[in-house]
C-alpha atoms as a PDB file:
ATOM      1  CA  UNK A   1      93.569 -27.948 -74.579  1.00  0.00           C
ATOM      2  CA  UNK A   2      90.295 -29.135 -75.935  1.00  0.00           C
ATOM      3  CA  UNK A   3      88.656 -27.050 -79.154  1.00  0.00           C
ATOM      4  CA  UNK A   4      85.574 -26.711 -76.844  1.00  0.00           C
ATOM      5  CA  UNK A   5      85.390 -24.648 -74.128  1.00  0.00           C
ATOM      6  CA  UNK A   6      82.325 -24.447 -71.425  1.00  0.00           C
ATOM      7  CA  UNK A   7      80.952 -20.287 -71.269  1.00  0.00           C
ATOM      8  CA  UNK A   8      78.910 -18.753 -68.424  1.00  0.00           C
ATOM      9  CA  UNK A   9      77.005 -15.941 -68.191  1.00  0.00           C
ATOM     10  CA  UNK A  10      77.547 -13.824 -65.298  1.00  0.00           C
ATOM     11  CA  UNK A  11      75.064 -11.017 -64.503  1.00  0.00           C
ATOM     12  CA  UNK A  12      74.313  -9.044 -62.055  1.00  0.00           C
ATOM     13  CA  UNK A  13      71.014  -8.159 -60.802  1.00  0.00           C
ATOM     14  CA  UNK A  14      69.279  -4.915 -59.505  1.00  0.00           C
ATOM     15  CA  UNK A  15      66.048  -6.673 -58.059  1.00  0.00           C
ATOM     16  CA  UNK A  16      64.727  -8.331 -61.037  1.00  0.00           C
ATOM     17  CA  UNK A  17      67.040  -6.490 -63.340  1.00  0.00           C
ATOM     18  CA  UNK A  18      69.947  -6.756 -64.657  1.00  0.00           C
ATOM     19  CA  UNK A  19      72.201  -4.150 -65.414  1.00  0.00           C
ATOM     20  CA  UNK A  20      75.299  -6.227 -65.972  1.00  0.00           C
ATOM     21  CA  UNK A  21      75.800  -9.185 -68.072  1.00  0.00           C
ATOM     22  CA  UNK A  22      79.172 -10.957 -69.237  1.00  0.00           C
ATOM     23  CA  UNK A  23      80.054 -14.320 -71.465  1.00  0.00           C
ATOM     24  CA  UNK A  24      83.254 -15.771 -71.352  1.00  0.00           C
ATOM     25  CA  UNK A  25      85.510 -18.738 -70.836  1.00  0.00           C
ATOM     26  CA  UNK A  26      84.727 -20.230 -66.615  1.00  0.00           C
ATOM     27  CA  UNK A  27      87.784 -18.844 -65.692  1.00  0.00           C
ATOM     28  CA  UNK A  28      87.582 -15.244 -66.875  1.00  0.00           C
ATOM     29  CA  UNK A  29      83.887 -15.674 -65.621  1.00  0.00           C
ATOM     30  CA  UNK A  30      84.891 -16.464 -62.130  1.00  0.00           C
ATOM     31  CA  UNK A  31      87.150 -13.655 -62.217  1.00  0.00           C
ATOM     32  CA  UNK A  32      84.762 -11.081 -63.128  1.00  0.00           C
ATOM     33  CA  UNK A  33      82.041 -12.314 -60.923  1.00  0.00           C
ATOM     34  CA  UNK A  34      84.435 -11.725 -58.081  1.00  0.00           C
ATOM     35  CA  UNK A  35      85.290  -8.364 -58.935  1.00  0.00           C
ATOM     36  CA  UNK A  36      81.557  -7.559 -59.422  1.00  0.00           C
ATOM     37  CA  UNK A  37      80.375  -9.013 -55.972  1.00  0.00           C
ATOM     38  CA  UNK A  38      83.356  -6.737 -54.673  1.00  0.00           C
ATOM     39  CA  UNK A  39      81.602  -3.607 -56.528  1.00  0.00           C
ATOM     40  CA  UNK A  40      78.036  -4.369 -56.432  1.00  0.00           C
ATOM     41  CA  UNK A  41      77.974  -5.879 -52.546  1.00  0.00           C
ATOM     42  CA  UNK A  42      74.863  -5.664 -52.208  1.00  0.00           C
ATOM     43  CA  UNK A  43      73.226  -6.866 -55.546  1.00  0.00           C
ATOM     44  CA  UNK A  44      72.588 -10.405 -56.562  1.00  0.00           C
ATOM     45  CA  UNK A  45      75.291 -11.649 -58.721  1.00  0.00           C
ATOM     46  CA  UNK A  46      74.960 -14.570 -60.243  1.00  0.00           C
ATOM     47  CA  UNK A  47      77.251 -16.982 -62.703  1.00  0.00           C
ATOM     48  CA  UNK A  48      75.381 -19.590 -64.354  1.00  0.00           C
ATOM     49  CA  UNK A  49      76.750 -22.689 -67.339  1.00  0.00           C
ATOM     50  CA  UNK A  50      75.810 -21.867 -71.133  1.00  0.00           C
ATOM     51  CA  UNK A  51      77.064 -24.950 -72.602  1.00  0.00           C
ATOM     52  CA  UNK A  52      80.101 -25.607 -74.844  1.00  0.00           C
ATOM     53  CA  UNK A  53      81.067 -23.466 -77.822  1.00  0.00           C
ATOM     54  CA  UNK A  54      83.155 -24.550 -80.968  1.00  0.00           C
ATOM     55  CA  UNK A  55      86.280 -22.919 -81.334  1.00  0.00           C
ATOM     56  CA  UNK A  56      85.800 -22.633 -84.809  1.00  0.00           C
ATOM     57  CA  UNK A  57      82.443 -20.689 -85.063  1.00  0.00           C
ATOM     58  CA  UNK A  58      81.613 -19.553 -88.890  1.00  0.00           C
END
C-alpha cells in the first residue's frame, strides 16, 4: 500500500448541471458511479482523475 492514493471526482449531471458530486479513493469512485448510472439512467454521469493526495494532509 502506497501513502498516495489517486481520487476522482464523480458527478453527475442534469444538462449542464450538476446535482451530484463525490471524491474518493478509484475504487469507492467506481462503485458509486455505478450505483448512480443505475439511479440517474438517464443523466450524464461522469468519473474523471484528480491527481494523487498525501495520506498525511495537515
Amino acid at each position: 500500500m502506497t501513502s498516495r492514493q489517486h481520487r476522482r471526482r464523480v458527478r453527475v449531471w442534469f444538462g449542464e448541471h450538476v446535482i451530484a458530486q463525490y471524491v474518493a479513493e478509484a475504487p469507492l469512485a467506481a462503485r458509486y458511479e455505478q450505483a448512480m448510472r443505475r439511479r440517474f439512467a438517464g443523466l450524464r454521469v461522469t468519473n474523471d482523475l484528480l491527481g494523487p493526495q498525501d495520506s498525511t494532509d495537515n
